[in-house]
C-alpha atoms as a PDB file:
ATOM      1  CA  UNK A   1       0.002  40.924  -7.344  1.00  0.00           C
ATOM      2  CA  UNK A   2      -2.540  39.756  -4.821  1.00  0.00           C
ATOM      3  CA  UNK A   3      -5.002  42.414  -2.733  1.00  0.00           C
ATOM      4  CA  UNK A   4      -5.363  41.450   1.157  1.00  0.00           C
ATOM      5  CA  UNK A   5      -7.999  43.258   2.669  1.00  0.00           C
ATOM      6  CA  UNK A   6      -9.599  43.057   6.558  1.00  0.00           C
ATOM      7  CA  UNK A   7     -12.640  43.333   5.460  1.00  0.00           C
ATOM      8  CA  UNK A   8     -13.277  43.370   8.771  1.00  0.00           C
ATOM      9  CA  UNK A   9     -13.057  47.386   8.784  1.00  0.00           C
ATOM     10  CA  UNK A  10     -15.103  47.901   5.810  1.00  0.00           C
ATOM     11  CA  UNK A  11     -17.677  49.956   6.993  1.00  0.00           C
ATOM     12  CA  UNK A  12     -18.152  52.935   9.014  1.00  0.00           C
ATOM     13  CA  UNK A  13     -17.666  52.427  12.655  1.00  0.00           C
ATOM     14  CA  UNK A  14     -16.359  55.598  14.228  1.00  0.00           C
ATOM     15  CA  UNK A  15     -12.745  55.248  14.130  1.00  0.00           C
ATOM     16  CA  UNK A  16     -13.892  55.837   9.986  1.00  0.00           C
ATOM     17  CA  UNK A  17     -16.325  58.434  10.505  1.00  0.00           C
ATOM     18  CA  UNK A  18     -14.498  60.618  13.167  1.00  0.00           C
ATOM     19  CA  UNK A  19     -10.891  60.343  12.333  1.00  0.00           C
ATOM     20  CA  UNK A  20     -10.045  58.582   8.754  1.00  0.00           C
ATOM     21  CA  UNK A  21     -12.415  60.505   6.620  1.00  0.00           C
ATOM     22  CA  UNK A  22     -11.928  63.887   8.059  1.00  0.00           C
ATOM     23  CA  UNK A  23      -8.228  63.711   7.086  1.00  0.00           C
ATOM     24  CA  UNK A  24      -8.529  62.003   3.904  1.00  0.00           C
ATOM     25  CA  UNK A  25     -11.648  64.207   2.488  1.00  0.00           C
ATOM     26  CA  UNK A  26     -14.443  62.742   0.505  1.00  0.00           C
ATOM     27  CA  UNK A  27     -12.966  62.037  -3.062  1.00  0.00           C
ATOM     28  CA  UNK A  28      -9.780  59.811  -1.216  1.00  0.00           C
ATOM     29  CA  UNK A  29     -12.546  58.147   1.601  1.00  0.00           C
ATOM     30  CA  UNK A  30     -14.719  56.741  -1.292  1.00  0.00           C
ATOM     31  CA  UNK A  31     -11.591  54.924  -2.216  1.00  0.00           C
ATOM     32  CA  UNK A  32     -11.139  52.982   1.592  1.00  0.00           C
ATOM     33  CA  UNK A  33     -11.524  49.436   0.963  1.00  0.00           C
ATOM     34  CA  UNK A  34     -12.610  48.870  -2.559  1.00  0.00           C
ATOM     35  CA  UNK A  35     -12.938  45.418  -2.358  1.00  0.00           C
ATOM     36  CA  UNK A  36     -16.012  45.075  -5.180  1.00  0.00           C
ATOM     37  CA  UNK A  37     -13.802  47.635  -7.934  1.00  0.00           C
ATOM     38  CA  UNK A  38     -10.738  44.973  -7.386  1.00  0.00           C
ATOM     39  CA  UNK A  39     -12.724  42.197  -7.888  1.00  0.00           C
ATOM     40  CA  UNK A  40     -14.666  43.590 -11.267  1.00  0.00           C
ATOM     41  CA  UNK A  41     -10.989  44.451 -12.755  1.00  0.00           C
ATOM     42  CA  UNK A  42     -10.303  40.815 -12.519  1.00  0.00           C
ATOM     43  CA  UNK A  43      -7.804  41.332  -9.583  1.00  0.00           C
ATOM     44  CA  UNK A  44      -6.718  38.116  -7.231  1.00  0.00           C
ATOM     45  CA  UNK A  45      -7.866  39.340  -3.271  1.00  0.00           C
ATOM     46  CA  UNK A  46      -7.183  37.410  -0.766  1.00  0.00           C
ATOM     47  CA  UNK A  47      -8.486  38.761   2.501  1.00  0.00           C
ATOM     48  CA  UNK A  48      -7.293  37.941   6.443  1.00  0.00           C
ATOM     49  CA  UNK A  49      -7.610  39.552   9.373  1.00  0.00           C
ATOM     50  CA  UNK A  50      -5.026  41.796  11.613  1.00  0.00           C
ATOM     51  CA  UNK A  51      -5.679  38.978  14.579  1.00  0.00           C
ATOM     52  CA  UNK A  52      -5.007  40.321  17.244  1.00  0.00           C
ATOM     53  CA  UNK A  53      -6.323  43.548  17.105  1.00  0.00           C
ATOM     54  CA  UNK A  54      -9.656  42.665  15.296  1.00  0.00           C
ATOM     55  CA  UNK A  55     -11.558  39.823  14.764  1.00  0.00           C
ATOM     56  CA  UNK A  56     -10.414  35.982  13.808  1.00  0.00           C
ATOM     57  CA  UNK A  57     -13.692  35.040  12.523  1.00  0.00           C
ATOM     58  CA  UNK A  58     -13.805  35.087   8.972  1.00  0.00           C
ATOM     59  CA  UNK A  59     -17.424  34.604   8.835  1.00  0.00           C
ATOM     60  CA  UNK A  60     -17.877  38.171  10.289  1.00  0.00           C
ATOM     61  CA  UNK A  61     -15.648  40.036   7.712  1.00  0.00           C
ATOM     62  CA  UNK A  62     -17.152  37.898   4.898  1.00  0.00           C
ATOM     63  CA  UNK A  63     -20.840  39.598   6.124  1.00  0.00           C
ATOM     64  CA  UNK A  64     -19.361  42.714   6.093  1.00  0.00           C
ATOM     65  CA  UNK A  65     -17.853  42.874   2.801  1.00  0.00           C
ATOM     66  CA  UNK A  66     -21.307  41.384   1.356  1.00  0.00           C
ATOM     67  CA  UNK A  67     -23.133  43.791   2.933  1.00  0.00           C
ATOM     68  CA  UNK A  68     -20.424  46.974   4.231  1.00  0.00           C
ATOM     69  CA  UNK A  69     -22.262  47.419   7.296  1.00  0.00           C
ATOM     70  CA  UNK A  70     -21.185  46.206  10.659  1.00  0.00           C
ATOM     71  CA  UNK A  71     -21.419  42.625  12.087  1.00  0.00           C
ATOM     72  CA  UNK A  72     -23.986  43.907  14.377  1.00  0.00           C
ATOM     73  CA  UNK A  73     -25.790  46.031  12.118  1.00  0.00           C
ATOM     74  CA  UNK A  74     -28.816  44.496  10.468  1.00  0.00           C
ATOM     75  CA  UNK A  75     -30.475  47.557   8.833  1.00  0.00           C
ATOM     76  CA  UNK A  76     -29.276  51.190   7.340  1.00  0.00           C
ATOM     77  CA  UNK A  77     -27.000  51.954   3.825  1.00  0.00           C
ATOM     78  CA  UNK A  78     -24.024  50.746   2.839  1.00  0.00           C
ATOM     79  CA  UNK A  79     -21.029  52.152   3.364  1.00  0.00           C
ATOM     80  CA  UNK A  80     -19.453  52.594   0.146  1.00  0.00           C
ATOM     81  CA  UNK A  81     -22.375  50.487  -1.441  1.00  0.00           C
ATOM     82  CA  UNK A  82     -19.943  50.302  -4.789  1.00  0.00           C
ATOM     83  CA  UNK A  83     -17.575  48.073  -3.140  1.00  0.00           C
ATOM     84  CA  UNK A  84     -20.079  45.452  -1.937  1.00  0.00           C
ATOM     85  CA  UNK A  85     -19.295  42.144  -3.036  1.00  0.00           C
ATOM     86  CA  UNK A  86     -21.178  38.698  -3.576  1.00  0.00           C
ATOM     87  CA  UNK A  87     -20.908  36.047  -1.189  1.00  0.00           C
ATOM     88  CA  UNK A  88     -19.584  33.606  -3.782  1.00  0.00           C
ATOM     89  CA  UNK A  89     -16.432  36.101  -4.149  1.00  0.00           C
ATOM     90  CA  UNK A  90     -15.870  36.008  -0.614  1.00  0.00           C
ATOM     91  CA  UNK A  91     -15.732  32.330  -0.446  1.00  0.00           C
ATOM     92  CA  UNK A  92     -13.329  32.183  -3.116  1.00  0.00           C
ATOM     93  CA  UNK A  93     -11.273  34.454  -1.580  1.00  0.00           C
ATOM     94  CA  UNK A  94     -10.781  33.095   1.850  1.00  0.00           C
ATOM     95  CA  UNK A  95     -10.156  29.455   0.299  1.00  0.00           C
ATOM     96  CA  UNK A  96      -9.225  29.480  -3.564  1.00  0.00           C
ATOM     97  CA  UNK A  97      -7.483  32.876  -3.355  1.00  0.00           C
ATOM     98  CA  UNK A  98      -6.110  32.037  -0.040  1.00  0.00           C
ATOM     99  CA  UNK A  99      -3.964  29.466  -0.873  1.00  0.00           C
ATOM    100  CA  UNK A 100      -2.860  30.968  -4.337  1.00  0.00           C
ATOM    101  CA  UNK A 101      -1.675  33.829  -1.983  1.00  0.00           C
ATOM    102  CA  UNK A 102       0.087  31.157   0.064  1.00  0.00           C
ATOM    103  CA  UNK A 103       1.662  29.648  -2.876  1.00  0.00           C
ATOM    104  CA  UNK A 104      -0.289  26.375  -2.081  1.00  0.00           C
ATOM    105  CA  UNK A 105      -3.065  26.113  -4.554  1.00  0.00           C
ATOM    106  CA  UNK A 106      -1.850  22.783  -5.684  1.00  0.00           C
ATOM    107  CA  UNK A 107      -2.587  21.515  -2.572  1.00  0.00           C
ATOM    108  CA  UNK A 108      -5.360  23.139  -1.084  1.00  0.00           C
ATOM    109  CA  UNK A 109      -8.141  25.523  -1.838  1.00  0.00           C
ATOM    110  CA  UNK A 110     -10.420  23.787  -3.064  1.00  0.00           C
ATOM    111  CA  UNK A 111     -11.933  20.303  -2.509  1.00  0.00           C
ATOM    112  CA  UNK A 112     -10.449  17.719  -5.098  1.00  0.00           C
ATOM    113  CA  UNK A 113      -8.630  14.661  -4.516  1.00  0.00           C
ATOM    114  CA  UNK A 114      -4.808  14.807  -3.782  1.00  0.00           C
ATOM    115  CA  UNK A 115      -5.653  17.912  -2.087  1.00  0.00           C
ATOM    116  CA  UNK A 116      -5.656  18.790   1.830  1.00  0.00           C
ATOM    117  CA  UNK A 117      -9.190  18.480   3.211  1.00  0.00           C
ATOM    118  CA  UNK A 118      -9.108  21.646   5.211  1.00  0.00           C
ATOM    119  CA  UNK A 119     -12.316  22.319   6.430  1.00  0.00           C
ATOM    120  CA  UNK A 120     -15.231  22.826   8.222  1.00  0.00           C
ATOM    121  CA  UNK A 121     -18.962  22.133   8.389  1.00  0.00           C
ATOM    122  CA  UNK A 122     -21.289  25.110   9.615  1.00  0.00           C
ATOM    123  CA  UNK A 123     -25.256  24.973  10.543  1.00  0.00           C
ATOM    124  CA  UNK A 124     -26.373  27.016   8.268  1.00  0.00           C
ATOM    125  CA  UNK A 125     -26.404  27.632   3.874  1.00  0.00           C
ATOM    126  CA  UNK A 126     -25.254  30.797   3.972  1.00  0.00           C
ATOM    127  CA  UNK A 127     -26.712  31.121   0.405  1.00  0.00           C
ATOM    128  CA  UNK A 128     -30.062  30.675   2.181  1.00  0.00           C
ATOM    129  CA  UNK A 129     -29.862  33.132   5.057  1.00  0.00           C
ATOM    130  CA  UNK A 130     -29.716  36.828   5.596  1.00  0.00           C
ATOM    131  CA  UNK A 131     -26.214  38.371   4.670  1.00  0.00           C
ATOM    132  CA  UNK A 132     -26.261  40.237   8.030  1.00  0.00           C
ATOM    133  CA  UNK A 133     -26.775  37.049   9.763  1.00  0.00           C
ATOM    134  CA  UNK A 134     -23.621  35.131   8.239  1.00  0.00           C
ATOM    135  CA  UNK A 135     -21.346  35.890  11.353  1.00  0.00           C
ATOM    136  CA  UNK A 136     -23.920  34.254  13.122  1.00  0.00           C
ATOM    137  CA  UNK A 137     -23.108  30.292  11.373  1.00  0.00           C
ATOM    138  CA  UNK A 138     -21.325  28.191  14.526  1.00  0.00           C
ATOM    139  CA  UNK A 139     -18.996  25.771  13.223  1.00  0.00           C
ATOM    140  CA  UNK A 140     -20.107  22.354  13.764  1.00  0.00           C
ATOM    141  CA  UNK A 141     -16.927  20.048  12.709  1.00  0.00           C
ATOM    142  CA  UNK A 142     -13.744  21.474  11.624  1.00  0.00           C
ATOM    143  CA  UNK A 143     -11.346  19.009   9.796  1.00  0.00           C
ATOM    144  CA  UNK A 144      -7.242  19.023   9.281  1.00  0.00           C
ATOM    145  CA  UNK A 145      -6.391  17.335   6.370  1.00  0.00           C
ATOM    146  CA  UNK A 146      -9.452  15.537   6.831  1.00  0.00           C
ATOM    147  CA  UNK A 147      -8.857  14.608  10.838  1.00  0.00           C
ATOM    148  CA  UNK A 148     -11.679  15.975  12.770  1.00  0.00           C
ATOM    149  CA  UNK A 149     -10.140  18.434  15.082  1.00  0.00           C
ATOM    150  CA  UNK A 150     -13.321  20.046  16.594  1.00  0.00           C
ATOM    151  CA  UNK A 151     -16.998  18.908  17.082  1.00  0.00           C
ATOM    152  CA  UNK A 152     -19.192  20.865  18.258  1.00  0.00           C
ATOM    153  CA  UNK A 153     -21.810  18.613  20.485  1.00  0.00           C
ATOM    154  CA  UNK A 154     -25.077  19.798  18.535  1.00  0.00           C
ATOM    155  CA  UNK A 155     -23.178  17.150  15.264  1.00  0.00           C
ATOM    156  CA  UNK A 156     -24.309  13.629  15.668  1.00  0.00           C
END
């Protein structure tokens, strides 16, 4: 069994607040997107997005699972601080996890020889910078099984 989240949606913007708590109550709402209690039981999650209703950009849902605030919001609680997650986790969700969801984790996933190189080079360490400033990264070279198939002009 494999979780999929949009972490996307895990935080309180009002469409939580104003119409999916109220009906569920408190003791069900603390249980909305527990991300961080799947991932300390040793579950597999694999997270995506609902494109096209919501975001594409996995860098803003990773930055809001780390930090279950909004991709805007740089300050205030967490919502549901119990189900924040690590960065690490998140990055081993969107690629290892990923393609063991997709049945492909023989040949991609992770960067080893034999294997696709899917992938793409950002400007910043997110290990270095400010978890509500992840979403932030811009993508400077994207590669296809190891084509380049974007470059953003700022890569020499």
């Amino acid at each position: 069994m494999i979780a999929s989240f949009q972490p996307l949606w895990a935080f309180a913007d009002s469409y939580i607040t104003d119409l999916t708590e109220p009906v569920l109550g408190p003791a069900r709402s603390r249980w909305l997107y527990p991300i961080g209690s799947l991932v300390k039981s040793g579950a597999v999650v694999a997270p995506g997005s609902d494109w096209t209703v919501s975001s594409m950009n996995p860098l803003e849902a990773i930055q809001v699972a780390v930090t279950r605030r909004g991709p805007t919001d740089s300050a205030g609680p967490a919502w549901i601080p119990e189900e924040v997650v690590d960065l690490r986790t998140m990055l081993t969700a969107y690629t290892v996890n990923g393609a063991f969801a997709a049945g492909d984790e023989k040949t991609m996933g992770t960067l080893e020889v034999g294997k696709a190189a899917d992938l793409i080079v950002i400007d910043h360490d997110l290990f270095t910078v400010a978890p509500t400033t992840i979403h932030q990264a811009k993508v400077l070279l994207t590669l296809l099984d190891g084509k380049p198939v974007y470059r953003n002009r700022a890569l020499r």
